[in-house]
PDB file of N, CA and C in Angstrom:
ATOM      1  N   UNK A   1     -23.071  -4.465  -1.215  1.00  0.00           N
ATOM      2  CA  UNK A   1     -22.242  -4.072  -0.097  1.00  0.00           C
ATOM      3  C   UNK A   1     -20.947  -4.899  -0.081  1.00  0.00           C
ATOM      4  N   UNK A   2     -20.847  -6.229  -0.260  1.00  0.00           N
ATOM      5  CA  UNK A   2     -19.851  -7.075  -0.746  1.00  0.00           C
ATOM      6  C   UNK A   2     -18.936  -6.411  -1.184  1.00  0.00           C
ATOM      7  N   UNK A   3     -19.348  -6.070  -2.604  1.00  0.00           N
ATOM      8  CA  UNK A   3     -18.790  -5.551  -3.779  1.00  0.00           C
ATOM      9  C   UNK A   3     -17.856  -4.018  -2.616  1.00  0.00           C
ATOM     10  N   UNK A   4     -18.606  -3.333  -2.521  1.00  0.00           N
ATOM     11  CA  UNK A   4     -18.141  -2.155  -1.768  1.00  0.00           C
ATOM     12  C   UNK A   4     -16.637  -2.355  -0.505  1.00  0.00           C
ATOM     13  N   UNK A   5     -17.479  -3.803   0.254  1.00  0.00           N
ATOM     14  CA  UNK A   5     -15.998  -3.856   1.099  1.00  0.00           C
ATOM     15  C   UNK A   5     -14.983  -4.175   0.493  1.00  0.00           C
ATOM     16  N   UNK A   6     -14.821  -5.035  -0.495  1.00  0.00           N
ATOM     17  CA  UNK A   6     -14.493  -5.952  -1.460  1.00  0.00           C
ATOM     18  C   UNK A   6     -13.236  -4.426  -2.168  1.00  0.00           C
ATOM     19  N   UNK A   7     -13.540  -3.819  -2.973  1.00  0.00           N
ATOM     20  CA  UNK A   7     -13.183  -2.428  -3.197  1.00  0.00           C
ATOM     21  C   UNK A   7     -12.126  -1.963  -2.272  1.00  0.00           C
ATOM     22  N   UNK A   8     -12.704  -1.633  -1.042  1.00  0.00           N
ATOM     23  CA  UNK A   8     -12.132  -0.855   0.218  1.00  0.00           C
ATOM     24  C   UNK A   8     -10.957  -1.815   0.175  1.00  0.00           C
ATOM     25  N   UNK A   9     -11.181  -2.958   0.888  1.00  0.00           N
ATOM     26  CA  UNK A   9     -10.073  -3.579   1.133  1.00  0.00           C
ATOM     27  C   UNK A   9      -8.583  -3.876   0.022  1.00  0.00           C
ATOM     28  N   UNK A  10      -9.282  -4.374  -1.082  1.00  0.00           N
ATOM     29  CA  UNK A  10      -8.130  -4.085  -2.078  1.00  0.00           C
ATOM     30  C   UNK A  10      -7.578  -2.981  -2.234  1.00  0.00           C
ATOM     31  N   UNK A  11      -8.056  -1.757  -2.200  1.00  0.00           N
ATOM     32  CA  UNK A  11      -7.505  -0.268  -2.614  1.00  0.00           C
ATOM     33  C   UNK A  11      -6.518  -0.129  -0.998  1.00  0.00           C
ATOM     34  N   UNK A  12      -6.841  -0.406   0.211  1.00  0.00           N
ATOM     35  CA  UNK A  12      -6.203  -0.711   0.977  1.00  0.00           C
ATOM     36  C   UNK A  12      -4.411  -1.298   1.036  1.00  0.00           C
ATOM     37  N   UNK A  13      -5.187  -2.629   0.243  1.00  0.00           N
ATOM     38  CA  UNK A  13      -3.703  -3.349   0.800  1.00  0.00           C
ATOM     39  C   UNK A  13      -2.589  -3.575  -0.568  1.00  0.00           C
ATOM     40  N   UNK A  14      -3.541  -2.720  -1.743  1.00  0.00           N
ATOM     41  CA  UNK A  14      -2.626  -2.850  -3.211  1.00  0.00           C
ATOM     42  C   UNK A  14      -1.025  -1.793  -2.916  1.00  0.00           C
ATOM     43  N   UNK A  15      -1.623  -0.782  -2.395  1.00  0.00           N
ATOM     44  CA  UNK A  15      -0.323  -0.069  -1.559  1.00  0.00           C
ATOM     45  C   UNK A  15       0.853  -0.546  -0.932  1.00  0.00           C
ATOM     46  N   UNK A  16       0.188  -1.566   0.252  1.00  0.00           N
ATOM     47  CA  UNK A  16       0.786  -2.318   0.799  1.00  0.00           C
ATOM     48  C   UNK A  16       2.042  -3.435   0.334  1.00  0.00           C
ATOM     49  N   UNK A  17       0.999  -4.024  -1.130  1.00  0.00           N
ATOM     50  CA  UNK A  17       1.769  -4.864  -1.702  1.00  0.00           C
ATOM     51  C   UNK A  17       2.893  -4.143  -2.585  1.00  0.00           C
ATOM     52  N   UNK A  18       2.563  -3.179  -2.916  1.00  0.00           N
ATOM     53  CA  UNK A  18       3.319  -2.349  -3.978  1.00  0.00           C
ATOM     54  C   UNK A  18       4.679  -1.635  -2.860  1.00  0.00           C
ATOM     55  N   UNK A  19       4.776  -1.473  -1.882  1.00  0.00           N
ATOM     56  CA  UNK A  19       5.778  -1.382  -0.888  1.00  0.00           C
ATOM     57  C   UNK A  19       6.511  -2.396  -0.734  1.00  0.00           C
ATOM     58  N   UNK A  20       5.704  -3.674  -0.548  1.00  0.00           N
ATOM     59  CA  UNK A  20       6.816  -4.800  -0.603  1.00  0.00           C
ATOM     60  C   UNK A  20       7.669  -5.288  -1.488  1.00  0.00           C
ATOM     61  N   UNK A  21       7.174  -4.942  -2.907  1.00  0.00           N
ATOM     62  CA  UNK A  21       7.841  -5.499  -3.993  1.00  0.00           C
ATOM     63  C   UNK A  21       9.106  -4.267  -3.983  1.00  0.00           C
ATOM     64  N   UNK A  22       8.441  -2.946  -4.048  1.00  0.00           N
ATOM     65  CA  UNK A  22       9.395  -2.426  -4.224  1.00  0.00           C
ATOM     66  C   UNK A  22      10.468  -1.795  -3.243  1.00  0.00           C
ATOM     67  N   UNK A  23      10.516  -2.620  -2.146  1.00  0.00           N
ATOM     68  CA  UNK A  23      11.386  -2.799  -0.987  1.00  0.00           C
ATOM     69  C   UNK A  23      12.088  -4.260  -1.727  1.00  0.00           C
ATOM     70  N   UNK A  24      11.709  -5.532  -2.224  1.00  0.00           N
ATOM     71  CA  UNK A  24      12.637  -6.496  -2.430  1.00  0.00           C
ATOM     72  C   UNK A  24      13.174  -5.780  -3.730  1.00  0.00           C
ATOM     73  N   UNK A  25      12.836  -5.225  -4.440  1.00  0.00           N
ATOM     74  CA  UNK A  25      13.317  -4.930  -5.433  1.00  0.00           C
ATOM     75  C   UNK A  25      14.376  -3.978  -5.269  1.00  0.00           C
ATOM     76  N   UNK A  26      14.214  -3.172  -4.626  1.00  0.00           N
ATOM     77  CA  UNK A  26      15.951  -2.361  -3.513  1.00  0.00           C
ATOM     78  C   UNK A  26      16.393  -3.307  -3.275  1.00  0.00           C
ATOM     79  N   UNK A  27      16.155  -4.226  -2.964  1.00  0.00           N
ATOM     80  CA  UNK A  27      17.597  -5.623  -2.392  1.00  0.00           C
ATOM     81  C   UNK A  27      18.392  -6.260  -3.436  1.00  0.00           C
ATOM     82  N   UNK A  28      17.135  -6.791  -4.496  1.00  0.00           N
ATOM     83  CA  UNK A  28      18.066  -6.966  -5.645  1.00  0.00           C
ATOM     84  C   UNK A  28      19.000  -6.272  -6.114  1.00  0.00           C
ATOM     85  N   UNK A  29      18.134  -5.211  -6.502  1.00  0.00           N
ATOM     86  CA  UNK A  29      19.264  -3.728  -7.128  1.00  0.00           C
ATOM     87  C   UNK A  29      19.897  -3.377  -6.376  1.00  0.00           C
ATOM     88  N   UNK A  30      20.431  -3.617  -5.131  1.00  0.00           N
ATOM     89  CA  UNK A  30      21.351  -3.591  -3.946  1.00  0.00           C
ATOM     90  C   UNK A  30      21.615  -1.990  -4.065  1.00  0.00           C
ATOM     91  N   UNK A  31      20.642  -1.125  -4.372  1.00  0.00           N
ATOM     92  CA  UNK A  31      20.636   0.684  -4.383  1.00  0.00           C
ATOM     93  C   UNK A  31      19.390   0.784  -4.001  1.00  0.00           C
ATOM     94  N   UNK A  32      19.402   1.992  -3.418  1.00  0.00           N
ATOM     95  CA  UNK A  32      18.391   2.905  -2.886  1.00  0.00           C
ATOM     96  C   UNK A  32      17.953   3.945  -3.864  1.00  0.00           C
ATOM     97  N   UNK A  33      18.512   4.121  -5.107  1.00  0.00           N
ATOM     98  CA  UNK A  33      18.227   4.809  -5.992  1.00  0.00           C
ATOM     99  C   UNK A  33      17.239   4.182  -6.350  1.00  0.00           C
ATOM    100  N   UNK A  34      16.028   4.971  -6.818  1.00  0.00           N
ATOM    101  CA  UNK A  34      14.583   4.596  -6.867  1.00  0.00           C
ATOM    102  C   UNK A  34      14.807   4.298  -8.775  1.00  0.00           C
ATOM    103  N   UNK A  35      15.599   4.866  -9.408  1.00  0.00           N
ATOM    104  CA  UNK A  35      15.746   4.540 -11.245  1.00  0.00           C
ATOM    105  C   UNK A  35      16.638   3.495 -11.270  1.00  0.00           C
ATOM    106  N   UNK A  36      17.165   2.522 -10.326  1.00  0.00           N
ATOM    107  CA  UNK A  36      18.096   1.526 -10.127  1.00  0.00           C
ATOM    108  C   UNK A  36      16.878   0.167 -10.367  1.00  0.00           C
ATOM    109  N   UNK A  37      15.839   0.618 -10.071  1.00  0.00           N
ATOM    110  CA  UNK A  37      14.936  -0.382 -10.266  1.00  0.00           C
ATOM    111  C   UNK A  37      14.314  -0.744 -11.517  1.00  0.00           C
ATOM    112  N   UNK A  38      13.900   0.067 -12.584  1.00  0.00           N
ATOM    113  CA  UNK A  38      13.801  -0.367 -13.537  1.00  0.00           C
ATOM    114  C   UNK A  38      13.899  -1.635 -14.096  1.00  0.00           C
ATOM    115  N   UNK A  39      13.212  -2.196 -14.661  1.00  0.00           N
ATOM    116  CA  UNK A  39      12.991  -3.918 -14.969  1.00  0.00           C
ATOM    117  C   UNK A  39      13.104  -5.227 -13.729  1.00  0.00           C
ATOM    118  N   UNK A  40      13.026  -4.890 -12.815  1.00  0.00           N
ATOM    119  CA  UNK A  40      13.369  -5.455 -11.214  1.00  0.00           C
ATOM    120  C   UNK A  40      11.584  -6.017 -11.100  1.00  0.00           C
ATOM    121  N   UNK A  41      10.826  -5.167 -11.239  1.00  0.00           N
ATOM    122  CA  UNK A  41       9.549  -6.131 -10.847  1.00  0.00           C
ATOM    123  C   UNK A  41       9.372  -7.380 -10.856  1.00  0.00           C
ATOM    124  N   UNK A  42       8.239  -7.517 -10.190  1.00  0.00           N
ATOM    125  CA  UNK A  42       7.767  -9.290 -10.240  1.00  0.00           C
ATOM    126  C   UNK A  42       7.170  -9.775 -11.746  1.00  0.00           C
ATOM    127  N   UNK A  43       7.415 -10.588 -11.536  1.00  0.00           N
ATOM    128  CA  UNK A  43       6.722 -11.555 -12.952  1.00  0.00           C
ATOM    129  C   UNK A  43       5.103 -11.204 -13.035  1.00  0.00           C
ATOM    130  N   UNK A  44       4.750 -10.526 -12.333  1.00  0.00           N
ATOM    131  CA  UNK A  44       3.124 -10.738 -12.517  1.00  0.00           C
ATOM    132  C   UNK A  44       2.647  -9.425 -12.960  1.00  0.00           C
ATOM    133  N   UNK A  45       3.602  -8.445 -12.582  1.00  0.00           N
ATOM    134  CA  UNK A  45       3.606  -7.182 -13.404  1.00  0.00           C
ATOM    135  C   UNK A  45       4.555  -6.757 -14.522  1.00  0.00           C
ATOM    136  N   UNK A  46       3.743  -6.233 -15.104  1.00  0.00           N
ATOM    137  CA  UNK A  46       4.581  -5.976 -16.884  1.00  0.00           C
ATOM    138  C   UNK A  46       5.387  -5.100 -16.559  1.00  0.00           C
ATOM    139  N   UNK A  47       6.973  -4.960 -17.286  1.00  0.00           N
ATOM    140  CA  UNK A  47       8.133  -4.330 -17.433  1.00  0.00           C
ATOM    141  C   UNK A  47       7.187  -3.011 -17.409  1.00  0.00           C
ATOM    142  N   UNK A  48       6.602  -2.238 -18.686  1.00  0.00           N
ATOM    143  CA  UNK A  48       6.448  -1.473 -19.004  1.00  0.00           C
ATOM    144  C   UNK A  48       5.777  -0.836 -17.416  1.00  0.00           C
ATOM    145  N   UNK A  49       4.552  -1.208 -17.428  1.00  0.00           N
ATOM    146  CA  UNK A  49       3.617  -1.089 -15.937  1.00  0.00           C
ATOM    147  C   UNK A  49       4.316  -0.658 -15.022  1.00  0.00           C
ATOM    148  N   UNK A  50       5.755  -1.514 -14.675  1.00  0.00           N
ATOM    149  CA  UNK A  50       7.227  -1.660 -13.459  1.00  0.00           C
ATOM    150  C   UNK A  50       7.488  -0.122 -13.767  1.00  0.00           C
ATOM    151  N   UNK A  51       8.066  -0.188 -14.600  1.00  0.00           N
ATOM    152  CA  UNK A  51       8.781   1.311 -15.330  1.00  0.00           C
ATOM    153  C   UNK A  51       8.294   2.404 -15.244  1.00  0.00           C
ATOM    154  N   UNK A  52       6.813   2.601 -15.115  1.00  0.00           N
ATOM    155  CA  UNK A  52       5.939   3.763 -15.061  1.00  0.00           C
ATOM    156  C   UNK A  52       5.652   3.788 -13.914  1.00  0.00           C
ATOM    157  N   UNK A  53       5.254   2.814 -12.661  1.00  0.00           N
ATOM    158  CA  UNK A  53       5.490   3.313 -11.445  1.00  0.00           C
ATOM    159  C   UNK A  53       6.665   3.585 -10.799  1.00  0.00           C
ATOM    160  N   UNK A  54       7.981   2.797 -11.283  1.00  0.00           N
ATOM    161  CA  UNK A  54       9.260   3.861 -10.989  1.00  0.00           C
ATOM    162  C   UNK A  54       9.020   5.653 -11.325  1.00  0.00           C
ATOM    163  N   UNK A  55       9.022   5.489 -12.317  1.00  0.00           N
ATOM    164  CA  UNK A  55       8.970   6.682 -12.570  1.00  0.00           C
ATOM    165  C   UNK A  55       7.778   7.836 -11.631  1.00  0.00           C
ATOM    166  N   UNK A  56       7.054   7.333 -11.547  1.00  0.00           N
ATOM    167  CA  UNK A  56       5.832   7.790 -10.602  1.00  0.00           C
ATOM    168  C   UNK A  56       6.594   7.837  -9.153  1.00  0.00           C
ATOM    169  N   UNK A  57       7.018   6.744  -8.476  1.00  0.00           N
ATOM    170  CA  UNK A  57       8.018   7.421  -7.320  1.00  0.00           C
ATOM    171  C   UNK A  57       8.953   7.920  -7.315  1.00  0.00           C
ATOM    172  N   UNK A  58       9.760   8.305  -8.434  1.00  0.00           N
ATOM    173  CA  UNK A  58      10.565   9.270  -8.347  1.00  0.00           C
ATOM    174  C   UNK A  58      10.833  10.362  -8.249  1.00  0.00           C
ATOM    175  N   UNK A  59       9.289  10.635  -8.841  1.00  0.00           N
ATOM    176  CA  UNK A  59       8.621  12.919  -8.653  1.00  0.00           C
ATOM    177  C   UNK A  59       8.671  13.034  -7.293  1.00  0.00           C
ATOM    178  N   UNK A  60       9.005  14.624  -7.297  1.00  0.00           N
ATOM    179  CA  UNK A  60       9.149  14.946  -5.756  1.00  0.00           C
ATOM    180  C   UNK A  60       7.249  14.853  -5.454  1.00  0.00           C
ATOM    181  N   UNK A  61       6.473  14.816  -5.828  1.00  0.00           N
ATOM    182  CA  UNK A  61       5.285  14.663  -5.120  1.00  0.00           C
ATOM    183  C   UNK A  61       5.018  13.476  -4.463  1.00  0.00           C
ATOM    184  N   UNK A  62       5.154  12.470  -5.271  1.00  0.00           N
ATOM    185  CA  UNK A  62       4.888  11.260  -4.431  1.00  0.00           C
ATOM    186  C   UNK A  62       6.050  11.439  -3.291  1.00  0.00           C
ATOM    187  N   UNK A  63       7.406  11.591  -3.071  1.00  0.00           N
ATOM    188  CA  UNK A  63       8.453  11.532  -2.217  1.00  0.00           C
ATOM    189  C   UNK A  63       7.962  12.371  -1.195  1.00  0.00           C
ATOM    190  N   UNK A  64       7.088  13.806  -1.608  1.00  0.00           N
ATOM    191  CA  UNK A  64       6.471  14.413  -0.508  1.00  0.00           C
ATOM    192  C   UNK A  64       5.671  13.767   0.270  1.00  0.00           C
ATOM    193  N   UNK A  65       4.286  12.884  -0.255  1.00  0.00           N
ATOM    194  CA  UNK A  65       3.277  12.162  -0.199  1.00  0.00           C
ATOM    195  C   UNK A  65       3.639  11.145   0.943  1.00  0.00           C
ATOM    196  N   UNK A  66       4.966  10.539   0.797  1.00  0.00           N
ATOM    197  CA  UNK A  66       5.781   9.302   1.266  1.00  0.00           C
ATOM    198  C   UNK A  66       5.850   9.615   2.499  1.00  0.00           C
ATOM    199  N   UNK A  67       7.227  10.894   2.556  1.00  0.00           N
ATOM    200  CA  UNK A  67       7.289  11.613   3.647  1.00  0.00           C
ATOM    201  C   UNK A  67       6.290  11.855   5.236  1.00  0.00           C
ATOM    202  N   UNK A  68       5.130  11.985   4.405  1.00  0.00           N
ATOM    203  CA  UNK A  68       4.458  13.068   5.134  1.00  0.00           C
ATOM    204  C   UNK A  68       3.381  11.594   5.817  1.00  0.00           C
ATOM    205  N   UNK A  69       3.282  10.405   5.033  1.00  0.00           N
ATOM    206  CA  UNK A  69       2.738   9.349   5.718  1.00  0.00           C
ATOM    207  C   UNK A  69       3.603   8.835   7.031  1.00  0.00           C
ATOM    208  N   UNK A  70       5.093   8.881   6.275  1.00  0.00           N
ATOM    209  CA  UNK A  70       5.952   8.375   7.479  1.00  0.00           C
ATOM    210  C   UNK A  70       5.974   8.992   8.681  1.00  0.00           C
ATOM    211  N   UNK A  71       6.034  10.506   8.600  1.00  0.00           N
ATOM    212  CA  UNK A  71       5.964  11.305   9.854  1.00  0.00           C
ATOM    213  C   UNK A  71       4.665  10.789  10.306  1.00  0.00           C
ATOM    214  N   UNK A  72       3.309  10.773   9.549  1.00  0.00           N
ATOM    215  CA  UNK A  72       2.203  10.590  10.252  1.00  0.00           C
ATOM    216  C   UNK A  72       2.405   9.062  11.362  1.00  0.00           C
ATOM    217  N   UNK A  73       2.510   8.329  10.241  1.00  0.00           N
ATOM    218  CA  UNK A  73       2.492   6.796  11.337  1.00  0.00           C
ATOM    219  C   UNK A  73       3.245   7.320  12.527  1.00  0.00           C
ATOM    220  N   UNK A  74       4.548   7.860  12.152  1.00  0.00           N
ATOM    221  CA  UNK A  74       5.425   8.112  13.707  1.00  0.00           C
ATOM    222  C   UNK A  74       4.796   8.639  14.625  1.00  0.00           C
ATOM    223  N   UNK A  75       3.981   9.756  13.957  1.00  0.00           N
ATOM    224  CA  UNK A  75       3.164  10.774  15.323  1.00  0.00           C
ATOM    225  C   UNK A  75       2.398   9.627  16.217  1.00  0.00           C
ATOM    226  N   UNK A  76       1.539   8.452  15.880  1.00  0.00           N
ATOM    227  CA  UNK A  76       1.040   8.099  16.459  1.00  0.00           C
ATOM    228  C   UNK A  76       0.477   6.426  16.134  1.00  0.00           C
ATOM    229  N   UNK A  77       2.572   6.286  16.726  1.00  0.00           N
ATOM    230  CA  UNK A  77       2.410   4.965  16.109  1.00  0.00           C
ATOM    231  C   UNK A  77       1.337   3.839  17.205  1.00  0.00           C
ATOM    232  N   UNK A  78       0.346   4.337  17.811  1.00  0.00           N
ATOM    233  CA  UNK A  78       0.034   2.905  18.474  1.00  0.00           C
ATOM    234  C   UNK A  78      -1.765   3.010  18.074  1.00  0.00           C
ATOM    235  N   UNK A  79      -1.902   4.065  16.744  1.00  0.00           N
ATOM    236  CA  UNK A  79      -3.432   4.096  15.773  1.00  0.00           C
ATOM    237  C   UNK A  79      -2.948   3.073  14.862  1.00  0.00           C
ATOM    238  N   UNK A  80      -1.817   2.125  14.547  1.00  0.00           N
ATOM    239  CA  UNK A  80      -1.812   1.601  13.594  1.00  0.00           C
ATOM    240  C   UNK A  80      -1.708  -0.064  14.014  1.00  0.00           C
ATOM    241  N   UNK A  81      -1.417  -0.102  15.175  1.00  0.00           N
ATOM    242  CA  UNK A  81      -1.276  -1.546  15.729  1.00  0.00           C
ATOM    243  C   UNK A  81      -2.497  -2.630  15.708  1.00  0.00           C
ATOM    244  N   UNK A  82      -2.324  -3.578  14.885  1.00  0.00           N
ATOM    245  CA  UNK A  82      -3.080  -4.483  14.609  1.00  0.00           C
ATOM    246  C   UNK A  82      -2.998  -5.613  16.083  1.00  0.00           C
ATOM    247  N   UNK A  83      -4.092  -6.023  16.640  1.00  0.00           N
ATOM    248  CA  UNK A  83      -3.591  -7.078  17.598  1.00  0.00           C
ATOM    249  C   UNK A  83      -4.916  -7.887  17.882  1.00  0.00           C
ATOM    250  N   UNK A  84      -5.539  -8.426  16.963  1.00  0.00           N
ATOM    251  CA  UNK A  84      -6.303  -9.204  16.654  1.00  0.00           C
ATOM    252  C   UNK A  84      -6.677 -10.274  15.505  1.00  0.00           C
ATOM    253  N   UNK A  85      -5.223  -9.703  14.778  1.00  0.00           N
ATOM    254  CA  UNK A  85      -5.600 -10.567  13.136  1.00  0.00           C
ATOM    255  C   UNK A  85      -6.388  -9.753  12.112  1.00  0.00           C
ATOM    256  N   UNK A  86      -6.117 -10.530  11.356  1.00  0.00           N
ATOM    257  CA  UNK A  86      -7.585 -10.310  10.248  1.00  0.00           C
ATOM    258  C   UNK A  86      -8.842 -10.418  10.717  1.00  0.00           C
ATOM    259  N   UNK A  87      -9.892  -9.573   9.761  1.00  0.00           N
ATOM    260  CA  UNK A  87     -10.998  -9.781  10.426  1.00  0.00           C
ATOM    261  C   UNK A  87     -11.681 -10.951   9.022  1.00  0.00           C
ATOM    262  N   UNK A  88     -12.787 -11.453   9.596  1.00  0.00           N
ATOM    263  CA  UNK A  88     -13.593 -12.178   8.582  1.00  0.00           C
ATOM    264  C   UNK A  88     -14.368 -11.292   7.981  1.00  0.00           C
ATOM    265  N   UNK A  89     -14.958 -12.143   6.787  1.00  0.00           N
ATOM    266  CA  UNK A  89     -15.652 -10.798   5.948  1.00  0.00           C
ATOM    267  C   UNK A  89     -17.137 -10.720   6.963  1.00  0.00           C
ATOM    268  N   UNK A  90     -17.922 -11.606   7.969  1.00  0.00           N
ATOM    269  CA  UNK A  90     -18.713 -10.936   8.691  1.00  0.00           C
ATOM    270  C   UNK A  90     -18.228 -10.383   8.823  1.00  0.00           C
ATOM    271  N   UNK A  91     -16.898  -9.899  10.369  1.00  0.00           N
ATOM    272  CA  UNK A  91     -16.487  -8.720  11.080  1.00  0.00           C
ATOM    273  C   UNK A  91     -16.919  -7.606  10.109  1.00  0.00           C
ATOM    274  N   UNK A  92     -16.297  -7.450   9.220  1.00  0.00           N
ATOM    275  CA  UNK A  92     -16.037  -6.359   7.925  1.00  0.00           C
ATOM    276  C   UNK A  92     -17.532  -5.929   8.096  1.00  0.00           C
ATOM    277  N   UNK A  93     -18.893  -7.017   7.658  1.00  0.00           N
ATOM    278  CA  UNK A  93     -20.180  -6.669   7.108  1.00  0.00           C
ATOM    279  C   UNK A  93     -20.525  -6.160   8.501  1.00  0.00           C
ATOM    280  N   UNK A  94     -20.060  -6.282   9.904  1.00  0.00           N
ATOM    281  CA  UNK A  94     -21.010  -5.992  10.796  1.00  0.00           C
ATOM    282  C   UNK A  94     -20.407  -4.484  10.969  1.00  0.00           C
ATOM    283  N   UNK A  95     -19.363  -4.337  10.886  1.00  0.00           N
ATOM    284  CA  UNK A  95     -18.704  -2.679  10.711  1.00  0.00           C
ATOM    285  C   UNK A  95     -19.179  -1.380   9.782  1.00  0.00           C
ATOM    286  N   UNK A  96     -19.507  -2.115   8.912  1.00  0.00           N
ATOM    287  CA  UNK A  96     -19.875  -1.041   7.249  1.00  0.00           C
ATOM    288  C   UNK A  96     -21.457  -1.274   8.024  1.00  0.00           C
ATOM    289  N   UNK A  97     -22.354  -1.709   9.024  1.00  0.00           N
ATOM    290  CA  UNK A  97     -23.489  -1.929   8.880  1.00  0.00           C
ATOM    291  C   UNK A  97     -24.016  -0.762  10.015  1.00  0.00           C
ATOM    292  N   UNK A  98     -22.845  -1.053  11.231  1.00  0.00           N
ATOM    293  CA  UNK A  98     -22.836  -0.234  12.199  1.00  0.00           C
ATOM    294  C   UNK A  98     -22.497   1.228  12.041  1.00  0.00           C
ATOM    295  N   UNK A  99     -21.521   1.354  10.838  1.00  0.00           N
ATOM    296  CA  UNK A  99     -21.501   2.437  10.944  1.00  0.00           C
ATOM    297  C   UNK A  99     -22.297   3.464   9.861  1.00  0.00           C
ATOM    298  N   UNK A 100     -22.696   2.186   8.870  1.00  0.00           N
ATOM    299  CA  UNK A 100     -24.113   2.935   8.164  1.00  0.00           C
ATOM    300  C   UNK A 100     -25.055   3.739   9.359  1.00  0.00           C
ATOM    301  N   UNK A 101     -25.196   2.982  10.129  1.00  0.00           N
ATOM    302  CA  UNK A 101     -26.835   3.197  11.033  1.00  0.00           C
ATOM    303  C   UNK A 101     -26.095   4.111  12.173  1.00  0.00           C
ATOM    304  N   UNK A 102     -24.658   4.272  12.328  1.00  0.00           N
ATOM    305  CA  UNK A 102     -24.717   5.226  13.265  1.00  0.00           C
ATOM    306  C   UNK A 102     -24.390   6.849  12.561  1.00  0.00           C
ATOM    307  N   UNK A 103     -24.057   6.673  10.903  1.00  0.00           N
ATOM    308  CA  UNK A 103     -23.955   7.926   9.955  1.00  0.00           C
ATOM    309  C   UNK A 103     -25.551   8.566   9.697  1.00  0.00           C
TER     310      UNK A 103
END
């Protein structure tokens, strides 16, 4: 079950991180052009790796994909408000446990 939250949560917040880089990485490249980024990644990801998820946000699908999250958060921005912190990995185990037994 570890293993399982463990999963969830990374697939979660790898998104997250992958927004931030490639928000500083618009600052560097001082453009909003999404092929302006090219070789701009962080040191911890490979050029090549960098290059192929540019390219991956540049299809109109993901830009649809993008879109259609942004409108969502807007519809109902106060499902997304965090106001407790992080949880500990109990919190986490008593959630996946509760809602085993109430599925």
């Amino acid at each position: 079950m570890a293993r399982k939250v463990w999963n969830l949560t990374c697939m979660d917040r790898y998104s997250d991180s992958l927004c931030k880089v490639r928000k500083k990485a618009k600052e560097r490249a001082n453009s909003a052009n999404i092929q302006d980024l090219k070789g701009l990644g962080l040191r911890g990801i490979k050029t090549e790796m960098w290059n192929r998820l540019v390219d991956i946000w540049a299809t109109e699908e993901w830009k649809k994909k993008s879109n259609a999250g942004k409108s969502n958060r807007a519809a109902k921005p106060d499902a997304m408000v965090h106001t407790r912190g992080s949880r500990s990995f109990g919190q986490h185990l008593k959630k996946m446990v509760f809602t085993i037994i109430i599925a």
